[in-house]
C-alpha atoms as a PDB file:
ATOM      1  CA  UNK A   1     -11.779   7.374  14.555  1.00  0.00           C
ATOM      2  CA  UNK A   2     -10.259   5.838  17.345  1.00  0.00           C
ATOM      3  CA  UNK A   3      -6.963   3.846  17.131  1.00  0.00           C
ATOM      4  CA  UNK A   4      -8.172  -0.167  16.615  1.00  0.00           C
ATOM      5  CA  UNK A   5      -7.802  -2.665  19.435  1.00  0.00           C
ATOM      6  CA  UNK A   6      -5.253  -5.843  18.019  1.00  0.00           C
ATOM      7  CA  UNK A   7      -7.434  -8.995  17.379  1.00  0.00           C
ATOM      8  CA  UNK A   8      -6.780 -11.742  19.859  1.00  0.00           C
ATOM      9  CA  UNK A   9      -7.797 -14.019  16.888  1.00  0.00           C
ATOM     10  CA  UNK A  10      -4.396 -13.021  15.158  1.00  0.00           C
ATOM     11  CA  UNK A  11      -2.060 -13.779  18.161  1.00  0.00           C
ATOM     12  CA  UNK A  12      -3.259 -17.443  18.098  1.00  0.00           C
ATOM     13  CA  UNK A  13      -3.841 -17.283  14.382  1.00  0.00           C
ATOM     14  CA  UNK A  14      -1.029 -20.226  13.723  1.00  0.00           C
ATOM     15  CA  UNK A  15      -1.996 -22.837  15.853  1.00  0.00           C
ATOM     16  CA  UNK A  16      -5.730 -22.451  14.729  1.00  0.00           C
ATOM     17  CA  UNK A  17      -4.753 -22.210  11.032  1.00  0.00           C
ATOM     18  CA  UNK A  18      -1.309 -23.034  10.284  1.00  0.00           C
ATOM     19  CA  UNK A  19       0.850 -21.647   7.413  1.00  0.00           C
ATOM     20  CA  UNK A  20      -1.254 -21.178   4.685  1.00  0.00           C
ATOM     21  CA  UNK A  21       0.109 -22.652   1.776  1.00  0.00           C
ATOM     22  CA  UNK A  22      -0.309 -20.285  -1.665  1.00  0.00           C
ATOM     23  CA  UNK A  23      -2.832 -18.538  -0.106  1.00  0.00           C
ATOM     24  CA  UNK A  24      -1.203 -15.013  -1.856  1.00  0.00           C
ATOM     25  CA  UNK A  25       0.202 -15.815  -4.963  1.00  0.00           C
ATOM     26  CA  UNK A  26       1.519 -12.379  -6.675  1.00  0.00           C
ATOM     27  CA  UNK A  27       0.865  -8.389  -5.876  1.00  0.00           C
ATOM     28  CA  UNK A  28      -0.492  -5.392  -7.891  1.00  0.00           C
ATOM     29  CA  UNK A  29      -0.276  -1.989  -7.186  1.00  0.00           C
ATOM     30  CA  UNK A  30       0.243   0.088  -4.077  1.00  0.00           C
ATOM     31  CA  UNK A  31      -2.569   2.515  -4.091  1.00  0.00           C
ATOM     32  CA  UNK A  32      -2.531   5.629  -2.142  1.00  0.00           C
ATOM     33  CA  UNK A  33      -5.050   8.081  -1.504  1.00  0.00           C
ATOM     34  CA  UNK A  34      -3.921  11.496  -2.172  1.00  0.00           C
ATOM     35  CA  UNK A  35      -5.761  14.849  -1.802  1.00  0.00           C
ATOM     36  CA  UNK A  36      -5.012  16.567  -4.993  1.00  0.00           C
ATOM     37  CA  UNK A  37      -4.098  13.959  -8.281  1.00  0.00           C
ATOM     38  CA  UNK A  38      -2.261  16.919 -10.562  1.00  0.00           C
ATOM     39  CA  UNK A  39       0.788  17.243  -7.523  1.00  0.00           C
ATOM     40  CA  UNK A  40       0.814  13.622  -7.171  1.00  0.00           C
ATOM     41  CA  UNK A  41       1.365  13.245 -10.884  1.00  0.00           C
ATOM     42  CA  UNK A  42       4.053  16.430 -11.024  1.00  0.00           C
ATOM     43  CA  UNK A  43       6.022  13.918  -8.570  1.00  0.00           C
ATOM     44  CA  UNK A  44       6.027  10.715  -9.655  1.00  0.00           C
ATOM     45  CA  UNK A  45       5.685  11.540 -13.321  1.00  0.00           C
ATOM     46  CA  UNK A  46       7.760  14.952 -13.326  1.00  0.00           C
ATOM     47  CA  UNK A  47       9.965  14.578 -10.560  1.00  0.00           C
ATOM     48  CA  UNK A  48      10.855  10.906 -10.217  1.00  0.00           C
ATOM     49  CA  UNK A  49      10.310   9.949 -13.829  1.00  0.00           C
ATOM     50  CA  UNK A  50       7.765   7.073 -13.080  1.00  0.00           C
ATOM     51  CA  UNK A  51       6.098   6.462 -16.441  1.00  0.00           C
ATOM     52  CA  UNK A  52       2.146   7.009 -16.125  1.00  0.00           C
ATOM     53  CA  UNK A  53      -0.508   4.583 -17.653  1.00  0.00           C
ATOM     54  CA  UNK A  54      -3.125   5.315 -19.806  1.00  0.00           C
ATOM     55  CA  UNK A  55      -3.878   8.092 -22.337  1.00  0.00           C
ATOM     56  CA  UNK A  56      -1.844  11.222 -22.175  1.00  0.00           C
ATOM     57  CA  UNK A  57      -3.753  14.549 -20.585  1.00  0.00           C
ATOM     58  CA  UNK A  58      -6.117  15.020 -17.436  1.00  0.00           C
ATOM     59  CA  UNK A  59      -7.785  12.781 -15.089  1.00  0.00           C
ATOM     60  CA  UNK A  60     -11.361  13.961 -14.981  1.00  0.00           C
ATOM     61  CA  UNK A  61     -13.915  12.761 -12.345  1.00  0.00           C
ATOM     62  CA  UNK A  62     -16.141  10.203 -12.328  1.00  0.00           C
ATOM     63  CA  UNK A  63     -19.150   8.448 -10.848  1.00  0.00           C
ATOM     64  CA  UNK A  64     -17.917   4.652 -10.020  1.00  0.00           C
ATOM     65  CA  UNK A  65     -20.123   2.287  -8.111  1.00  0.00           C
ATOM     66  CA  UNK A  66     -17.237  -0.006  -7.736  1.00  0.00           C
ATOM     67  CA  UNK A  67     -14.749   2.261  -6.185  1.00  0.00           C
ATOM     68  CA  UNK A  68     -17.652   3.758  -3.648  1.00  0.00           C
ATOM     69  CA  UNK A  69     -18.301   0.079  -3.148  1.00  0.00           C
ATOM     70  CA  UNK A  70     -14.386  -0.678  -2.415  1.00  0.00           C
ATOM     71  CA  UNK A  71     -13.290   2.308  -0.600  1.00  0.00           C
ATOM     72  CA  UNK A  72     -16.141   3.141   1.701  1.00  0.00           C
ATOM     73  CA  UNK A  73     -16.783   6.593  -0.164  1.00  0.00           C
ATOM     74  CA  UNK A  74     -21.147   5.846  -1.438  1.00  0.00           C
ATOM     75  CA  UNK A  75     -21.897   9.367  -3.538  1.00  0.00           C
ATOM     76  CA  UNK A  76     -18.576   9.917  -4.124  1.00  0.00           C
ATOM     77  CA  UNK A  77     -16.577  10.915  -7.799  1.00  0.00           C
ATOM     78  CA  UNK A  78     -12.718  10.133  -8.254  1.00  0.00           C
ATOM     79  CA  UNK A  79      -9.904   9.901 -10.622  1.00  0.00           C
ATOM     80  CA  UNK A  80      -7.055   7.738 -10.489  1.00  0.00           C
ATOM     81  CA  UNK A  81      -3.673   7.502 -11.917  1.00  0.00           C
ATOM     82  CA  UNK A  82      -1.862   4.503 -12.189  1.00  0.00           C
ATOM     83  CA  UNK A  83       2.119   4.471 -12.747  1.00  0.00           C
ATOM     84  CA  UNK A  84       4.489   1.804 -13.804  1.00  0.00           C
ATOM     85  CA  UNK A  85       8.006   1.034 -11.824  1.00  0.00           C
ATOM     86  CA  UNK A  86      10.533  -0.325 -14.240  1.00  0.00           C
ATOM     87  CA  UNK A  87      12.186  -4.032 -13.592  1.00  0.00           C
ATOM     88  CA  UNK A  88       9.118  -4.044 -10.450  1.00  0.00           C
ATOM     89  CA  UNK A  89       6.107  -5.727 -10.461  1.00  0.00           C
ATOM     90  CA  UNK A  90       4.394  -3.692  -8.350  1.00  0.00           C
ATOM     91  CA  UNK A  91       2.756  -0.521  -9.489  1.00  0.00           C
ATOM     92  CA  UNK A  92       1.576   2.730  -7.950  1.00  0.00           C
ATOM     93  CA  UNK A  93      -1.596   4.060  -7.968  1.00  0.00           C
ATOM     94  CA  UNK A  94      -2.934   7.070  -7.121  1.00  0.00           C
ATOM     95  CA  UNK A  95      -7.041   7.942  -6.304  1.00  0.00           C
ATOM     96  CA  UNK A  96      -8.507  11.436  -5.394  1.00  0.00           C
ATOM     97  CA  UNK A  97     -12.249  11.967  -4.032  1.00  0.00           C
ATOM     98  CA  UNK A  98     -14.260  14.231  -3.814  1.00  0.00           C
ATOM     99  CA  UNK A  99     -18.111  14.619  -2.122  1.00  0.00           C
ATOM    100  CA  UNK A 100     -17.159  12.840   0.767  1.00  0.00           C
ATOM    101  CA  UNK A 101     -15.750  13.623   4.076  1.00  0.00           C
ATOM    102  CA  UNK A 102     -12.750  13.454   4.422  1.00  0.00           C
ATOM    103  CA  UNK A 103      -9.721  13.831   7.567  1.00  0.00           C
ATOM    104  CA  UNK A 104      -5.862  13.085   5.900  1.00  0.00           C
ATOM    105  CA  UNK A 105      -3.369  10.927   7.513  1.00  0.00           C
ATOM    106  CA  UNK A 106       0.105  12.174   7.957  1.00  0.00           C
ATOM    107  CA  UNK A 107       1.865   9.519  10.463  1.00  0.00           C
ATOM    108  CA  UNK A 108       5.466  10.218  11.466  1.00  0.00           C
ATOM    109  CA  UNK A 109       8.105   7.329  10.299  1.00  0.00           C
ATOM    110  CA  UNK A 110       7.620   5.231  13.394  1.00  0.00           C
ATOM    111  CA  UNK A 111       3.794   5.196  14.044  1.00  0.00           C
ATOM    112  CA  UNK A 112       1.955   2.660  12.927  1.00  0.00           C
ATOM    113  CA  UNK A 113      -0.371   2.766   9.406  1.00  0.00           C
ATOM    114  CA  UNK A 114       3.005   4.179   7.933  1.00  0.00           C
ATOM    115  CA  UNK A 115       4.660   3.084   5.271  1.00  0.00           C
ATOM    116  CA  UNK A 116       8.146   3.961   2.992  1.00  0.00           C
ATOM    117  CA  UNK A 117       8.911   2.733  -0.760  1.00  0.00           C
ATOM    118  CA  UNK A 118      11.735   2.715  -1.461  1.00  0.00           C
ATOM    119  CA  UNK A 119      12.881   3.524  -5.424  1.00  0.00           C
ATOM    120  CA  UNK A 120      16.041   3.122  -7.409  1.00  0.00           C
ATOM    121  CA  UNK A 121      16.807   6.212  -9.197  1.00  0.00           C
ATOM    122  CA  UNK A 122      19.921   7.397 -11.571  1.00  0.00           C
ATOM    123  CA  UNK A 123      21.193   9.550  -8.998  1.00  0.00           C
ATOM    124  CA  UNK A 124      19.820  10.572  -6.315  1.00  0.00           C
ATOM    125  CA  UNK A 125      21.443  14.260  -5.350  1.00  0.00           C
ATOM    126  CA  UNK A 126      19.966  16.365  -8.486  1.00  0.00           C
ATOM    127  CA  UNK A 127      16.346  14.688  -7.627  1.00  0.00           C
ATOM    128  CA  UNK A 128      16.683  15.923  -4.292  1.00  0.00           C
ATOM    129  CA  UNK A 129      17.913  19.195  -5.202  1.00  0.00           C
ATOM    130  CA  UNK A 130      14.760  19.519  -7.857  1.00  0.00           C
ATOM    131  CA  UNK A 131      12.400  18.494  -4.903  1.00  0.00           C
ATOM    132  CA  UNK A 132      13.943  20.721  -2.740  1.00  0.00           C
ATOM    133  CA  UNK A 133      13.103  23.501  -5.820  1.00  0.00           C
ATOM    134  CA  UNK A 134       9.408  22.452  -5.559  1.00  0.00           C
ATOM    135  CA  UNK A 135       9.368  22.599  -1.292  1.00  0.00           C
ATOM    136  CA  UNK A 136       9.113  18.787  -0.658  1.00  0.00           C
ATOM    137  CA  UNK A 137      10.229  17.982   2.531  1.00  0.00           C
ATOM    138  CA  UNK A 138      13.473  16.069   2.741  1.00  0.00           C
ATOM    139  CA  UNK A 139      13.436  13.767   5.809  1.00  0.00           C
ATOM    140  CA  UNK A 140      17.304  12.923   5.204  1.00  0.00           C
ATOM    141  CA  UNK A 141      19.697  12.631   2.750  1.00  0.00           C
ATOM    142  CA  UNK A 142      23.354  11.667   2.179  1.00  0.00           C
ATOM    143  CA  UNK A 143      25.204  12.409  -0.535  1.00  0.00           C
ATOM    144  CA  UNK A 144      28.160   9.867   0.683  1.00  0.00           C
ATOM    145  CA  UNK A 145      25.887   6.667   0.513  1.00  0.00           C
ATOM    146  CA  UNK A 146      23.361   7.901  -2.292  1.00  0.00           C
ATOM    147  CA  UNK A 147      20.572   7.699  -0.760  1.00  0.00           C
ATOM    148  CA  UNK A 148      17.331   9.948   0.690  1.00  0.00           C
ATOM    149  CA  UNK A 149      14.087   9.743   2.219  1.00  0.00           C
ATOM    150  CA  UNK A 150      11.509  12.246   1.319  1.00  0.00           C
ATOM    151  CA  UNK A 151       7.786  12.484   1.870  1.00  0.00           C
ATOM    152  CA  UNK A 152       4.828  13.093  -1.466  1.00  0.00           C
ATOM    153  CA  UNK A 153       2.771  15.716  -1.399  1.00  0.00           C
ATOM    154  CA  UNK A 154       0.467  13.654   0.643  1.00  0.00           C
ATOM    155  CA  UNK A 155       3.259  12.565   3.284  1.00  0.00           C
ATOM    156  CA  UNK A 156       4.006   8.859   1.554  1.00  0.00           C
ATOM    157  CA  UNK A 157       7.572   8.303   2.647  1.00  0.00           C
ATOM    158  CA  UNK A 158       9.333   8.142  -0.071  1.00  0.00           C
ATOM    159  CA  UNK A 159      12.972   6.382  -0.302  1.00  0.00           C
ATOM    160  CA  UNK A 160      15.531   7.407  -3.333  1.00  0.00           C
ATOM    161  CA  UNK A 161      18.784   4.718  -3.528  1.00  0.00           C
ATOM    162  CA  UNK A 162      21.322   4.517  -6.610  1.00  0.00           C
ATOM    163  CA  UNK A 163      20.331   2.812  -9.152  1.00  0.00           C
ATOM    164  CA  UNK A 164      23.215   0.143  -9.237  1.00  0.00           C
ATOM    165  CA  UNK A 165      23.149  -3.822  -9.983  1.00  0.00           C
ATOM    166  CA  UNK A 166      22.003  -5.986  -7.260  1.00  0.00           C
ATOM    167  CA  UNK A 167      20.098  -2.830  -6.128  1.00  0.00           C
ATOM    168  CA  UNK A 168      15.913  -3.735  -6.269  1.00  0.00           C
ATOM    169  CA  UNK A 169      14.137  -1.276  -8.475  1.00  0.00           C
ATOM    170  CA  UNK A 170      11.569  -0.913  -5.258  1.00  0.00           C
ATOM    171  CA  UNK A 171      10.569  -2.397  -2.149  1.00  0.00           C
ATOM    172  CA  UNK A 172       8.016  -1.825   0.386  1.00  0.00           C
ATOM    173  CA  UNK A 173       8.383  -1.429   4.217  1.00  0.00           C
ATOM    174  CA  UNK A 174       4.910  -1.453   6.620  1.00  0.00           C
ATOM    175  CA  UNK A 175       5.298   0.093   9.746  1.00  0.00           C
ATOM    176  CA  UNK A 176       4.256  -1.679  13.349  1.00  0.00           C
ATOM    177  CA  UNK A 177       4.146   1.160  15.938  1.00  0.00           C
ATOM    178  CA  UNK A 178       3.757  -1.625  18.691  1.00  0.00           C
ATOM    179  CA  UNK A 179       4.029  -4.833  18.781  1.00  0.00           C
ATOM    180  CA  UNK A 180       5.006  -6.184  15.323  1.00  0.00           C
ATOM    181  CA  UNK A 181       3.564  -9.768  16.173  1.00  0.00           C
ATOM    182  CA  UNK A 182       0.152  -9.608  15.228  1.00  0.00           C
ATOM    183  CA  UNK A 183       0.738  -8.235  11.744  1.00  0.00           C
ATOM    184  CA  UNK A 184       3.563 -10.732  11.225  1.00  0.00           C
ATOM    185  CA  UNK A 185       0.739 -13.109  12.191  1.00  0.00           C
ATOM    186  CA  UNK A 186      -1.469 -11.585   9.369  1.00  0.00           C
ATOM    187  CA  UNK A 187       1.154 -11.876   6.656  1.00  0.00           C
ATOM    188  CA  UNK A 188       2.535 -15.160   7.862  1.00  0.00           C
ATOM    189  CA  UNK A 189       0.006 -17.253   9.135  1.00  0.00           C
ATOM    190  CA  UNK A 190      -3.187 -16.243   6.993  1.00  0.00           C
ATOM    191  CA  UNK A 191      -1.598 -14.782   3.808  1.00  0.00           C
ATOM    192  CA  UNK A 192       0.998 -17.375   3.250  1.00  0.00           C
ATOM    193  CA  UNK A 193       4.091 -14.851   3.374  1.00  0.00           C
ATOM    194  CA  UNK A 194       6.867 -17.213   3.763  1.00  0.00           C
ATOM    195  CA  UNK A 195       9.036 -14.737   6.294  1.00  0.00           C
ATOM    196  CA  UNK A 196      13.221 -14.777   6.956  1.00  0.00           C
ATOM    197  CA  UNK A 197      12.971 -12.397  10.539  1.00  0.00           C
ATOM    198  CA  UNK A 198      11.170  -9.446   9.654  1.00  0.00           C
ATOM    199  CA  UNK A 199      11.498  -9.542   6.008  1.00  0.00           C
ATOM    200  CA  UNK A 200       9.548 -11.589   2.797  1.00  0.00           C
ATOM    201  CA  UNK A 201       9.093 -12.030  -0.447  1.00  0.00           C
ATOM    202  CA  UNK A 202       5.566 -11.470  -1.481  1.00  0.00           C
ATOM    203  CA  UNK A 203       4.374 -15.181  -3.047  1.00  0.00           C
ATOM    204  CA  UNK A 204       4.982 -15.456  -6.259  1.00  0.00           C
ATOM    205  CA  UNK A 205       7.196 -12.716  -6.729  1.00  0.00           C
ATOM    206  CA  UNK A 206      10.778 -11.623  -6.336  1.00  0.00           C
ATOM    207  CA  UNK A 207       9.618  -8.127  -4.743  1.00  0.00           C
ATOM    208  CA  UNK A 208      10.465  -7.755  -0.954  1.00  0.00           C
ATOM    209  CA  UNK A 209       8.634  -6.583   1.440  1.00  0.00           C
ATOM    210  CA  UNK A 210       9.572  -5.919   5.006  1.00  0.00           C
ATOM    211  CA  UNK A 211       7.951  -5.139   8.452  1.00  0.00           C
ATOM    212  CA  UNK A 212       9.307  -2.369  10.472  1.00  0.00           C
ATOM    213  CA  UNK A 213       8.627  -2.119  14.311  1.00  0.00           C
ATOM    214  CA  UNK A 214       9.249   1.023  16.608  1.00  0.00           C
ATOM    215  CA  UNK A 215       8.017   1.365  20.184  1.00  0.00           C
ATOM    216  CA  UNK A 216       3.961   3.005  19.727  1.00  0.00           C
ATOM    217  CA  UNK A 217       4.572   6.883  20.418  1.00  0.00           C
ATOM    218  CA  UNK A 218       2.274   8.312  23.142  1.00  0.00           C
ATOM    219  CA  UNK A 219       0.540  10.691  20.785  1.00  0.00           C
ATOM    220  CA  UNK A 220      -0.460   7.795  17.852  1.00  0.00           C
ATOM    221  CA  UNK A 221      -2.235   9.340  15.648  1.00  0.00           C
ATOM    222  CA  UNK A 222      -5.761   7.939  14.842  1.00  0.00           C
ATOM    223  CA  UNK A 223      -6.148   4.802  12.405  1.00  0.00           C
ATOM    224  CA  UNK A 224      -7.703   6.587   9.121  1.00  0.00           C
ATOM    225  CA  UNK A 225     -10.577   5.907   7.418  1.00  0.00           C
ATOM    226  CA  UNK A 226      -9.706   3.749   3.982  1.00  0.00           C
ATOM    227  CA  UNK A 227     -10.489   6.919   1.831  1.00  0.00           C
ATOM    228  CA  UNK A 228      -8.897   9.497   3.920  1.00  0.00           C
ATOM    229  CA  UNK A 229      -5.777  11.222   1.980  1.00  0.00           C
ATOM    230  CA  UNK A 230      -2.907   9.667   3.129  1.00  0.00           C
ATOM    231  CA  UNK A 231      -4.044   6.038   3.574  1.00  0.00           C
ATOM    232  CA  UNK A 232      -2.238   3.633   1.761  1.00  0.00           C
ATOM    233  CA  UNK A 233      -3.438   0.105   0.194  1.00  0.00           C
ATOM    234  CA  UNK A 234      -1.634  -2.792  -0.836  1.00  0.00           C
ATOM    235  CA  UNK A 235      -3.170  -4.958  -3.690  1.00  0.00           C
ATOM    236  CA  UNK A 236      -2.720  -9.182  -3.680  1.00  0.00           C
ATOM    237  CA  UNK A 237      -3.725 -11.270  -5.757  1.00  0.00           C
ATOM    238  CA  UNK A 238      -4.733 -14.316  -4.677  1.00  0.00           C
ATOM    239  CA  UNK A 239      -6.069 -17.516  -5.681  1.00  0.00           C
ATOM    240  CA  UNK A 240      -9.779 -17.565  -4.428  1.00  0.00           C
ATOM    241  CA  UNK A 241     -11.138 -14.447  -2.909  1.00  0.00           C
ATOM    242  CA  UNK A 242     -13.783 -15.500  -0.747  1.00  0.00           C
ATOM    243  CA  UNK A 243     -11.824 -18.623   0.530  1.00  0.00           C
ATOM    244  CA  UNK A 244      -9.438 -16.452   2.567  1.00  0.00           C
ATOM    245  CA  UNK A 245     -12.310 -13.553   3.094  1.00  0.00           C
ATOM    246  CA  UNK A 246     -13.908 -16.208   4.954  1.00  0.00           C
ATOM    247  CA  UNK A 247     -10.754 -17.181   6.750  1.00  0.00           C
ATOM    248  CA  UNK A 248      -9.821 -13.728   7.528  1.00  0.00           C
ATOM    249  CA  UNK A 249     -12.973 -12.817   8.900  1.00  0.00           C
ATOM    250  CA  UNK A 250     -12.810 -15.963  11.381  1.00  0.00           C
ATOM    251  CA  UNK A 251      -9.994 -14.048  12.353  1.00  0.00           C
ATOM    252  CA  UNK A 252     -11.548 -10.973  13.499  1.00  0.00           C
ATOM    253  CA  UNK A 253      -9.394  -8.864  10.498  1.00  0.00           C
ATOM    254  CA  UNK A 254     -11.722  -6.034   9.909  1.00  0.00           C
ATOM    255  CA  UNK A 255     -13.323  -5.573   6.379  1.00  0.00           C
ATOM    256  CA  UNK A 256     -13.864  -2.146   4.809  1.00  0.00           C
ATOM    257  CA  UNK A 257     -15.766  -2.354   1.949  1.00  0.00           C
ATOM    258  CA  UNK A 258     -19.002  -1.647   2.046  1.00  0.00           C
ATOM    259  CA  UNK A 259     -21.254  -4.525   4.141  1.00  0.00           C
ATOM    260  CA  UNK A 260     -17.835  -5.929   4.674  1.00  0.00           C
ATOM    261  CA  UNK A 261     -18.386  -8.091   1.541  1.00  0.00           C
ATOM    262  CA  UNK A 262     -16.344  -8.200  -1.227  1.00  0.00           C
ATOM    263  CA  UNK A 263     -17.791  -5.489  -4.510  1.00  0.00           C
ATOM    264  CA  UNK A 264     -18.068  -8.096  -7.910  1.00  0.00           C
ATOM    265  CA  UNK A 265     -16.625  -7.197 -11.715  1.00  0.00           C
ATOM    266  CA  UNK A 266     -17.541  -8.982 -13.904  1.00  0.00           C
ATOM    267  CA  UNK A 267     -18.651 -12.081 -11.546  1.00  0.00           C
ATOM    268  CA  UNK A 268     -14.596 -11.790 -10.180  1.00  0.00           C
ATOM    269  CA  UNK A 269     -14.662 -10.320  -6.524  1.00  0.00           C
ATOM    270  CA  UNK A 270     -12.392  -7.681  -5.196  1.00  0.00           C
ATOM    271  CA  UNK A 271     -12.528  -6.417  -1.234  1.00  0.00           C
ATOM    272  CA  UNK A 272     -10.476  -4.515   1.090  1.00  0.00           C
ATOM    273  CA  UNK A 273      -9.779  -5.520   4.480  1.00  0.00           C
ATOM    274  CA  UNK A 274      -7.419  -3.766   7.464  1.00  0.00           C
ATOM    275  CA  UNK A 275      -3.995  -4.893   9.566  1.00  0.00           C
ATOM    276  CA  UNK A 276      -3.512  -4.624  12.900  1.00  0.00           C
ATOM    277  CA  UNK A 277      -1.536  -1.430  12.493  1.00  0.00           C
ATOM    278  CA  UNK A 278      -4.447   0.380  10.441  1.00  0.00           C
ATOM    279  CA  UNK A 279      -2.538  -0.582   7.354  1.00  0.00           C
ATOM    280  CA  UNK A 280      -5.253  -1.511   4.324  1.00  0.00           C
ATOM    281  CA  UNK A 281      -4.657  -4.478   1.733  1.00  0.00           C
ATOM    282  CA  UNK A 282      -7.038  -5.377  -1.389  1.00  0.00           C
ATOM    283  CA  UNK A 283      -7.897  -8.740  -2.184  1.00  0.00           C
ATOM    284  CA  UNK A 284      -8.039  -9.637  -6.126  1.00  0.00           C
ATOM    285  CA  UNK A 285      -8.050 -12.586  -8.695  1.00  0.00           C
ATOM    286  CA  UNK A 286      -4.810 -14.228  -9.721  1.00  0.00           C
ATOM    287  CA  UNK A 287      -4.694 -12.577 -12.848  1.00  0.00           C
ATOM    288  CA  UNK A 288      -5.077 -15.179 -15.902  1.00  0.00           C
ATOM    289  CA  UNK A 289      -2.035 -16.569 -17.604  1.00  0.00           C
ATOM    290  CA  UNK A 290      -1.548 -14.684 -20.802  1.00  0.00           C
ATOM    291  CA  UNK A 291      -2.858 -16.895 -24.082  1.00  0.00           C
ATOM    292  CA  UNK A 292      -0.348 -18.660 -25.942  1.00  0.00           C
ATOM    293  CA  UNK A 293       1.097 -17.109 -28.892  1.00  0.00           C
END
């Protein structure tokens, strides 16, 4: 698949449409697509102590209409693991196919479609040291300012800091391999991200995320397809779904569920759409306030 061409819609995107008020109004989990589930879960679970969801044992396979809907992937099976971060609300989640074809996505740490999250951890020298043991690649690490990126078994950039106080339990960084504008137009201008320079809190939500820019390398490597190992999704929930599907499609902001329309639980709609960096983001409900007690 050929790298994508940036929307002109999204340059003028804030004249047309203005800052979108509430549009986003919390986030869910950050989903990857991995190629094999049981070293995903040996790392998160095993390795970085990220407590896993759900009853204890094996992920098995399955046949879900919904998830071929969302992710492209019709005749597919998958399994999933989900994983909580402590003090965070976002979440990671993990999906595996299989009966599909598939290419994976490994982008170096400038090109564009990449992506780091970064963790607190208890210390961050003996974790390195253990994934060292199991023949993770360590990007960089210093022992002097206690921190280290590494990369999953599915190349996620991964980045370990000290747990200490005012330190964020995570945060999320999306890379630009370009131009940073037009996805600062996407998150701005259309999602409601209320931005300070390159960095935002996601609405609704003390959790920051921040947009990264590096010149576009001469070799970029091809935008993936949304269920190729090694593409990454970001879940938002927002307040009505096909309100800003509608206004993001105005936009030229390519859709990639299936028809490019959004796949319905329950009669609550759910779709995934692309940035201008090949970067993938799910739409979802506000989830409901919980019942008073």
């Amino acid at each position: 698949m050929r790298r994508l061409s940036r929307p002109l819609m999204l340059l003028i995107a804030a004249p047309l449409f203005g800052q979108a008020p509430d549009v986003v109004v919390g986030v869910g989990t950050f989903i990857h697509v991995v190629a094999d589930l049981d070293k995903t879960i040996h790392f998160y679970k095993d390795r970085l102590g990220l407590e896993m969801t759900g009853a204890a044992g094996p992920r098995a396979f399955s046949s879900n209409t919904v998830i071929e809907n969302l992710y492209d992937a019709t005749g597919s099976q998958s399994r999933v693991a989900v994983f909580r971060i402590a003090a965070s609300p976002l979440g990671l989640e993990f999906v595996e196919f299989k009966g599909i074809s598939q290419k994976p996505f490994r982008p170096g740490i400038g090109d564009a479609g990449a992506s780091i999250v970064t963790l607190a951890v208890p210390d961050v020298d003996p974790l390195v040291s253990a994934l060292k043991a199991d023949g993770t690649s360590i990007v960089s690490s210093s022992s002097e300012r206690h921190i280290a990126m590494v990369t999953d078994p599915d190349g996620f950039y991964v980045q370990l800091v000290k747990a200490e106080p005012g330190v964020a339990a995570a945060k999320l960084s999306l890379i630009s391999g370009g131009s940073v504008t037009p996805t600062l137009h996407l998150f701005r201008d259309l999602l409601g991200f209320q931005f300070s320079g390159l960095n935002a809190k996601i609405p609704g939500t003390q959790f920051d995320l921040q947009l990264m820019e590096f010149k576009r390398p001469q070799n970029a490597p091809d935008t993936p397809s949304i269920h190729d190992p090694g593409a990454g999704v970001l879940r938002l929930q927002v307040r009505n779904v096909d309100t800003l599907l509608q206004t993001l499609k105005n936009a030229d902001v390519p859709v990639v569920s299936v028809g490019g329309n959004p796949v319905s639980i329950g009669g609550r709609h759910f779709v995934i759409l692309r940035d201008p960096d090949g970067f993938f983001f799910q739409l979802v409900p506000q989830t409901p306030p919980a019942p008073a007690r």
